[in-house]
Protein backbone atom coordinates (compact mmCIF):
# COMPACT_ATOMS: atom_id res chain seq x y z
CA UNK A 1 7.79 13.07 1.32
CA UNK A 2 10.98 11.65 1.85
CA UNK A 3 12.66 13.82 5.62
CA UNK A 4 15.49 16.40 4.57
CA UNK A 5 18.58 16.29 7.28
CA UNK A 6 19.96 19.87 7.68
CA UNK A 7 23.57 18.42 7.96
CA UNK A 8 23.03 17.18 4.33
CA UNK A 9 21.79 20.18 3.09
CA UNK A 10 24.94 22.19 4.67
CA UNK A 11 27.40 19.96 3.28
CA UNK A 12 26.14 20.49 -0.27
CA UNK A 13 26.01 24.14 0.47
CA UNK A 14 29.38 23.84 1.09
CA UNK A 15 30.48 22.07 -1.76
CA UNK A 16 28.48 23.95 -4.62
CA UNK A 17 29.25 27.37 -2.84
CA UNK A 18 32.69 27.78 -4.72
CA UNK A 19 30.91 26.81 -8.29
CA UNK A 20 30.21 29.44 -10.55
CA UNK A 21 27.12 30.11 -11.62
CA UNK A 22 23.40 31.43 -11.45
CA UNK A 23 21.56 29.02 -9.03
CA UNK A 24 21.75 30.31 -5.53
CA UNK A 25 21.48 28.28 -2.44
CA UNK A 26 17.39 28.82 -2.23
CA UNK A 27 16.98 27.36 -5.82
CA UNK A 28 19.41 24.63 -5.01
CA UNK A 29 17.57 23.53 -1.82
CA UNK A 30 14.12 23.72 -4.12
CA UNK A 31 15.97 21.80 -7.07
CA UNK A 32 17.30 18.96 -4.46
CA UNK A 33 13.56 18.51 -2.61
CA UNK A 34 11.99 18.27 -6.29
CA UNK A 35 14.67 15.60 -7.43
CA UNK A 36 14.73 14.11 -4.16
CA UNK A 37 10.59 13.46 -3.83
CA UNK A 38 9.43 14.22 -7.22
CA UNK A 39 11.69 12.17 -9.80
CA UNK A 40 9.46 8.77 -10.65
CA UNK A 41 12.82 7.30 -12.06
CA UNK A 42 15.16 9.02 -10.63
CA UNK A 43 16.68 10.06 -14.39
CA UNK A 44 17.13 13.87 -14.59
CA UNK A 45 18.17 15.32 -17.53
CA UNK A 46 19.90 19.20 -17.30
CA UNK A 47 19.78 21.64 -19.76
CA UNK A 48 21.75 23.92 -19.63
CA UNK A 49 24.00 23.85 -16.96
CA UNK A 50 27.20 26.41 -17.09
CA UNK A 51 30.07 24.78 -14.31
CA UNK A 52 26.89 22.93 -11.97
CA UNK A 53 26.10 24.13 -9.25
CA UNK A 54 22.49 23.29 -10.18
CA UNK A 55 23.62 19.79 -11.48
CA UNK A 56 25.65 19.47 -7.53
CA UNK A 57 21.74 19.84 -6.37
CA UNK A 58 20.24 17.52 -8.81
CA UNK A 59 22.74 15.05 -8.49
CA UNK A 60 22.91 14.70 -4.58
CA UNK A 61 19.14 14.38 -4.25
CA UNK A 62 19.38 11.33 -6.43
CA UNK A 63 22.09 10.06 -4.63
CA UNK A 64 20.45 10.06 -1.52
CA UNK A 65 17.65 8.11 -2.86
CA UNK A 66 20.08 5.36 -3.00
CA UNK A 67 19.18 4.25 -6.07
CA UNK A 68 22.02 2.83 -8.17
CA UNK A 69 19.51 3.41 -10.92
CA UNK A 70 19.78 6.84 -10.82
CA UNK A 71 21.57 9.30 -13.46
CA UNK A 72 21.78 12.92 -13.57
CA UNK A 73 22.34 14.01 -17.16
CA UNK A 74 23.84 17.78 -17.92
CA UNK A 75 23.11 19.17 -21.27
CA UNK A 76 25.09 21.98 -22.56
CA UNK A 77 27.20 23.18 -25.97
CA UNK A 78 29.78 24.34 -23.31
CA UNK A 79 29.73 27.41 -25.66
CA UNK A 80 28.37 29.73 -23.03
CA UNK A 81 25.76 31.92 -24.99
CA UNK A 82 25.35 35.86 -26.98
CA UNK A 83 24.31 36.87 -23.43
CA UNK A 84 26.54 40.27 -22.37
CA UNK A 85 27.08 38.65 -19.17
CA UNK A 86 28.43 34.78 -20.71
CA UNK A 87 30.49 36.85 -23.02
CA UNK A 88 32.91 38.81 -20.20
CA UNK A 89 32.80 35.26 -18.31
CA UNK A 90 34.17 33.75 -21.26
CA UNK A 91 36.63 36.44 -23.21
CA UNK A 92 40.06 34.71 -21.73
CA UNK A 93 39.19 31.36 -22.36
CA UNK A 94 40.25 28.88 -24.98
CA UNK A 95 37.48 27.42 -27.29
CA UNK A 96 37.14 23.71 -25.34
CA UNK A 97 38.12 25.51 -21.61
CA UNK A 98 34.78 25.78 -20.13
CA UNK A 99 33.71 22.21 -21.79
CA UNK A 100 37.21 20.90 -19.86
């Protein structure tokens, strides 16, 4: 397994901290040791993934590999979903806002 440096893990703490959304900093750690030991091609493909805080994860595990390879695709219809809690998110928003 491929050694985790603490510093690295605190900088992307810092930078997905101020994204909205549902993945919180546990999951993101999880999500970054997966994609960083666990990806055979270092392709990930996302779906579903609101403003990406889970996508900041994914995507800086495969950029430490170092592998200019490596792609971190996130899937989404940008639409939000009938969920109670999407809809209040997204009642002041214009149709394309959340895809922008």
């Amino acid at each position: 397994m491929i050694e985790v440096n603490k510093d690295r893990i605190e900088q992307i703490i810092k930078t997905s901290k101020n994204i909205q959304g549902w993945c919180k900093e546990w999951g993101g750690i999880l999500l970054y040791m997966l994609a960083l030991n666990f990806t055979p091609n270092d392709t990930i493909v996302e779906l579903g993934s609101w403003k990406g805080t889970s996508t900041v994860w994914l995507a800086s595990a495969i950029k430490d590999k170092n592998n200019p390879q490596g792609r971190v695709y996130a899937v989404d219809t940008w639409e939000g979903s009938n969920e109670e809690a999407h809809r209040e998110l997204l009642k002041n928003y214009d149709k394309d806002q959340l895809y922008n």
